[in-house]
Protein backbone atom coordinates (compact mmCIF):
# COMPACT_ATOMS: atom_id res chain seq x y z
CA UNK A 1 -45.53 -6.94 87.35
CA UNK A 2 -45.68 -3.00 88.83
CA UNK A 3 -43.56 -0.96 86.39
CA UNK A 4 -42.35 2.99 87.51
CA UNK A 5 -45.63 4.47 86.75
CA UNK A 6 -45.00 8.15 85.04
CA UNK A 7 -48.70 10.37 85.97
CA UNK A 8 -48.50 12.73 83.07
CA UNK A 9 -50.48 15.51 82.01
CA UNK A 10 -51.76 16.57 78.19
CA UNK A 11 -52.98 20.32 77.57
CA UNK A 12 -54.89 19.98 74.82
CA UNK A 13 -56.89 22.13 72.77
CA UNK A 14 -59.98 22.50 75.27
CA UNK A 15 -58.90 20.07 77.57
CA UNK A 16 -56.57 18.58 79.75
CA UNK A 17 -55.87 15.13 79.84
CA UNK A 18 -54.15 12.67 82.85
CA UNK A 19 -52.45 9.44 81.67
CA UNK A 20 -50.67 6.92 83.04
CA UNK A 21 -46.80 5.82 81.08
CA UNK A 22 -44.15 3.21 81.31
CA UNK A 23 -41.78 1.98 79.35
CA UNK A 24 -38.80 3.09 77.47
CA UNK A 25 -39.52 6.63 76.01
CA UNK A 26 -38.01 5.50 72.60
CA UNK A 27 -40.30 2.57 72.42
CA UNK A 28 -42.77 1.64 69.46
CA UNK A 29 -45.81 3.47 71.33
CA UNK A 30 -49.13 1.82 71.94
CA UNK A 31 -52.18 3.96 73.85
CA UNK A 32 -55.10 1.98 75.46
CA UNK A 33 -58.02 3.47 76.00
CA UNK A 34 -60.72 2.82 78.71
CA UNK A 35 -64.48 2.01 77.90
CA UNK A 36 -67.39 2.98 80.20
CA UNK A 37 -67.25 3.94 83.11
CA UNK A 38 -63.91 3.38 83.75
CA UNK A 39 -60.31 5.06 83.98
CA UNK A 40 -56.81 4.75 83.26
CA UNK A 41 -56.41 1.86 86.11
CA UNK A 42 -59.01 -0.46 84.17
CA UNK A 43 -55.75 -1.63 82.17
CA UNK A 44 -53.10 -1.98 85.15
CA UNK A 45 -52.33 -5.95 84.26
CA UNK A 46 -51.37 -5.35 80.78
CA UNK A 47 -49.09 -2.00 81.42
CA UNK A 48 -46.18 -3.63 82.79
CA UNK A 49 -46.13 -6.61 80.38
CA UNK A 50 -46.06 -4.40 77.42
CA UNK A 51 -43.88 -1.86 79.35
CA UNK A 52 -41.65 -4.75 79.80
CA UNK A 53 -41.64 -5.77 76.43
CA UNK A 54 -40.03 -2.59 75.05
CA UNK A 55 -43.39 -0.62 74.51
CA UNK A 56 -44.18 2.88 75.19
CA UNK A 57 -47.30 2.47 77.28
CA UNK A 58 -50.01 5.72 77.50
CA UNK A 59 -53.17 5.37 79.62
CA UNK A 60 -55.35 8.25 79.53
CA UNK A 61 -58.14 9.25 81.57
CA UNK A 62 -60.56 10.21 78.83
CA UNK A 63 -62.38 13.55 78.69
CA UNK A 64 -64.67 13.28 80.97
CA UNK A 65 -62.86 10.72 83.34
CA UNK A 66 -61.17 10.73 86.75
CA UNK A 67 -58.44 13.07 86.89
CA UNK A 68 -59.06 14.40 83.14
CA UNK A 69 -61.09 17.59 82.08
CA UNK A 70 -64.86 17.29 82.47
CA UNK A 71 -66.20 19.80 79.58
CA UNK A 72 -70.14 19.96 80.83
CA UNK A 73 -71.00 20.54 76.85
CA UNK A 74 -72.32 17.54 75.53
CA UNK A 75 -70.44 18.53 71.90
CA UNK A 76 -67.12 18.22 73.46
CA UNK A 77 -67.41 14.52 73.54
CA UNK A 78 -67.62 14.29 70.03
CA UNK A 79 -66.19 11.30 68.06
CA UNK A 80 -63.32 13.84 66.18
CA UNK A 81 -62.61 15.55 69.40
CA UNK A 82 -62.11 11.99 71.33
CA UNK A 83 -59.83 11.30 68.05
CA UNK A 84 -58.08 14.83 68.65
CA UNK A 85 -57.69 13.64 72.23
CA UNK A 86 -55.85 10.53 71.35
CA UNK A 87 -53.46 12.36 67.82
CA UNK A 88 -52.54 14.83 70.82
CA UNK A 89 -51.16 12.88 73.06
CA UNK A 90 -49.18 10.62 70.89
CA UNK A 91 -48.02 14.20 68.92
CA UNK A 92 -47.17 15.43 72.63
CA UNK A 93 -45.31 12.14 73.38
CA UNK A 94 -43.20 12.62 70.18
CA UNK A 95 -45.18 10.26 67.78
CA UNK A 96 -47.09 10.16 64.16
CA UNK A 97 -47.51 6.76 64.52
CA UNK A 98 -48.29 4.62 67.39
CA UNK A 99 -50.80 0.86 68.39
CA UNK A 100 -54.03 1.82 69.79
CA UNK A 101 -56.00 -1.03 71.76
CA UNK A 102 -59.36 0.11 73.36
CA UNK A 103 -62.38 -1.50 75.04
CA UNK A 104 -65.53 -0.73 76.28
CA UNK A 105 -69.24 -3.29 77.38
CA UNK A 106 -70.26 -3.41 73.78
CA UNK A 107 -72.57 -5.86 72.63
């Protein structure tokens, strides 16, 4: 399943971040996030199924990613400004709460 894509954008504090929506914008809302080295696109078969289901889908591009900001100070890939990354969009999307799935090579 292809759902509308929405490309959005996410000025942050020191950043800016791309992502990827669908869904209905009064959905429950649930952000996936992209391990190493990937981007947004690394979830495309589950965004239309959830989308689909009545979700709120967000997709960023992580700092650092694609079409997000690339800070070239290794600090600004801190673990509380990657969580400041991820409050902000789901504040900017109209959320406090929201389901957060991520995944990465891991051992």
């Amino acid at each position: 399943m292809n759902p509308d894509l929405e490309h959005l954008t996410f000025p942050l504090a020191d950043v800016s971040i791309h992502a990827v929506a669908a869904g209905p914008q009064d959905g429950p809302l649930v952000i996936l996030l992209h391990g190493f080295p990937e981007l947004w696109y690394g979830w495309r078969a589950q965004i239309g199924p959830l989308a689909e289901a009545g979700f709120r889908v967000a997709v960023p591009d992580q700092r650092g990613y694609n079409q997000s900001s690339k800070p070239k100070d290794w600090r600004a890939y801190e673990v509380p400004r990657l969580v400041g990354d991820v409050l902000g969009i789901a504040g900017r999307l109209g959320h406090e709460r929201f389901l957060l799935a991520g995944h990465d090579w891991g051992e």
